[in-house]
C-alpha atoms as a PDB file:
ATOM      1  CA  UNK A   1     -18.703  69.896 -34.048  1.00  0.00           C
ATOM      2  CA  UNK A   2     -19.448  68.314 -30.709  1.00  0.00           C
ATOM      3  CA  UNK A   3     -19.622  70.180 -27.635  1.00  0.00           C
ATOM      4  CA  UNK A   4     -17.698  69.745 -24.368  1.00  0.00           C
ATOM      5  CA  UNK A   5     -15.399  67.021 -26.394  1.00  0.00           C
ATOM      6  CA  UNK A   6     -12.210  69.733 -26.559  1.00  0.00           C
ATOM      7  CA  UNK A   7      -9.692  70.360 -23.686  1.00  0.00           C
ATOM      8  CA  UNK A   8      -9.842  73.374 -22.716  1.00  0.00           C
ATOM      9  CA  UNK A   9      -7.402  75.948 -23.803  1.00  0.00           C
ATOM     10  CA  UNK A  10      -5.238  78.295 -21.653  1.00  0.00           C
ATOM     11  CA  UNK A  11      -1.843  80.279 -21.032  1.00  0.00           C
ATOM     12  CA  UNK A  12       0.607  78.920 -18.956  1.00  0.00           C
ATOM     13  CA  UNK A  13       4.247  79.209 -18.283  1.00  0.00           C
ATOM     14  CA  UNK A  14       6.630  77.491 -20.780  1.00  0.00           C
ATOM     15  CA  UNK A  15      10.394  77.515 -19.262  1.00  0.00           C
ATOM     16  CA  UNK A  16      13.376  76.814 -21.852  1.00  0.00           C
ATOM     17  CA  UNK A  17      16.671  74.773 -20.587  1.00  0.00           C
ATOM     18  CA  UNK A  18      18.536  78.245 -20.572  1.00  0.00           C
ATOM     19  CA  UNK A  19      15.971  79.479 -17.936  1.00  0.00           C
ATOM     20  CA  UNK A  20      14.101  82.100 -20.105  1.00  0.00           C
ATOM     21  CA  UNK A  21      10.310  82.044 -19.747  1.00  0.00           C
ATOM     22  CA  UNK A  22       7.611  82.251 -21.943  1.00  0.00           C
ATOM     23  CA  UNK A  23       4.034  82.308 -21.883  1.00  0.00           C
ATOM     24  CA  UNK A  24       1.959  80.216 -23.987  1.00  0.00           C
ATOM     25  CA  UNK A  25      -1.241  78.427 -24.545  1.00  0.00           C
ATOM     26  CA  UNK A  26      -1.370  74.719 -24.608  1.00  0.00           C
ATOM     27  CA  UNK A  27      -3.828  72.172 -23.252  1.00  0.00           C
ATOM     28  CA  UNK A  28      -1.277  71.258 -21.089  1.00  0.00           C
ATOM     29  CA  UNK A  29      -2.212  71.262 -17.168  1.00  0.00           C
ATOM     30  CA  UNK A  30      -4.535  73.924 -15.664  1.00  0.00           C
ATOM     31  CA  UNK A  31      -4.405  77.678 -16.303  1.00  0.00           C
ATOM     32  CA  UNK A  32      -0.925  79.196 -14.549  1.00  0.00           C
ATOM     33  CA  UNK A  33       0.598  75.436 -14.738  1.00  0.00           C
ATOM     34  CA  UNK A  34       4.325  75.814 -15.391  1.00  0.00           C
ATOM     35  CA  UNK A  35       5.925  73.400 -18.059  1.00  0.00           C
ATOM     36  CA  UNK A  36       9.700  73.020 -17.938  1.00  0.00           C
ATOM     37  CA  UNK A  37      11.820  71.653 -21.089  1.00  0.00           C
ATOM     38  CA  UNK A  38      14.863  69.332 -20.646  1.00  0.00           C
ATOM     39  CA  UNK A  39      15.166  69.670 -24.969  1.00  0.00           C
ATOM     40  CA  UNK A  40      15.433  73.271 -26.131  1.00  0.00           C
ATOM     41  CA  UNK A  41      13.577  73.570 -29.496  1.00  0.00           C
ATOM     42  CA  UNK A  42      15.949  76.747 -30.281  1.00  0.00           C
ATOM     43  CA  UNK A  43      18.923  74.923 -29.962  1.00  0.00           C
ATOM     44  CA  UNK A  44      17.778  71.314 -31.122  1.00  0.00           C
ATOM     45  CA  UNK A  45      18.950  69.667 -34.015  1.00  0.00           C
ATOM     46  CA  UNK A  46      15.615  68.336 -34.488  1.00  0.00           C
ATOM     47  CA  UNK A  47      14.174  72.044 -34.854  1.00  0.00           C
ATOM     48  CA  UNK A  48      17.171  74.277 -36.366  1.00  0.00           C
ATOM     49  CA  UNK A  49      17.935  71.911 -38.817  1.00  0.00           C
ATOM     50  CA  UNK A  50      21.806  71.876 -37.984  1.00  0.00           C
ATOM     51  CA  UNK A  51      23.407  68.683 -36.896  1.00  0.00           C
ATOM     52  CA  UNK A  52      26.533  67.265 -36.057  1.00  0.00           C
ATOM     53  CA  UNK A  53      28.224  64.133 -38.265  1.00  0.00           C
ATOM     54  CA  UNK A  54      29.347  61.576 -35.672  1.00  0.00           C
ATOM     55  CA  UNK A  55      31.110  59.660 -38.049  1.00  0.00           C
ATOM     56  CA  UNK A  56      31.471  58.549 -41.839  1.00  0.00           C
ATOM     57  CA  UNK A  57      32.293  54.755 -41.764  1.00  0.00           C
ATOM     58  CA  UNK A  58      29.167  52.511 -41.357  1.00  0.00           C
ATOM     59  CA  UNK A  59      28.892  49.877 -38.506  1.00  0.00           C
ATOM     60  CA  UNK A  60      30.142  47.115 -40.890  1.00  0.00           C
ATOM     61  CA  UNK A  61      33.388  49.020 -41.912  1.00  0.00           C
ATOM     62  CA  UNK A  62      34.550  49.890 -38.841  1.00  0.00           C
ATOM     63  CA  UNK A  63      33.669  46.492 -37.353  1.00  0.00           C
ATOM     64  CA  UNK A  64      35.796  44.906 -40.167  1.00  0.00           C
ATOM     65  CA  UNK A  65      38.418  47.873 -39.582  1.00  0.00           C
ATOM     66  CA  UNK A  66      38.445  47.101 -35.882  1.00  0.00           C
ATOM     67  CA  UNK A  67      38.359  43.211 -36.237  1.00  0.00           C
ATOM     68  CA  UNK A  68      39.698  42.200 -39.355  1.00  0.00           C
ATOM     69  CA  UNK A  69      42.897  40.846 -38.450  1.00  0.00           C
ATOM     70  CA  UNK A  70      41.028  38.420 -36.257  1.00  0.00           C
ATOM     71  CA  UNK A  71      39.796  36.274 -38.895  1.00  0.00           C
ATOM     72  CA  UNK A  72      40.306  32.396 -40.113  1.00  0.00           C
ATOM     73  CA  UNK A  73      43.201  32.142 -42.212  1.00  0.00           C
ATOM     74  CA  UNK A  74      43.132  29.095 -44.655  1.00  0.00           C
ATOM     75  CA  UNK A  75      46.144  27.358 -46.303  1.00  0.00           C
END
């Protein structure tokens, strides 16, 4: 491996959306640096694996539910 190539590797703070503090290491910043999160990983989707169905209908069915009536009737 080649020397002096890495970032260096140190604790420093890591502060969830809720508040709560943890320390960590990271090659984030300098030693002591404090690294605040606007997305919680414990509460995520995107880490707990939980999420939310917006809807059911595609983008084409509710268009054409929305809009249908609006079409070119021929004779």
């Amino acid at each position: 491996m080649k020397k002096d190539i890495h970032p260096e590797y140190h604790e420093i703070t890591l502060v969830m959306t809720d508040g709560t503090e943890r320390k960590i290491r990271s090659t984030y910043g300098k030693p002591g640096d404090v690294m605040k999160l606007s997305v919680d990983p414990l509460n995520h989707p995107a880490w707990t694996g939980v999420q939310r169905m917006l809807g059911t209908e595609g983008q084409v069915a509710r268009f054409n539910k929305r809009f249908g009536g609006l079409g070119v009737k021929s004779e």
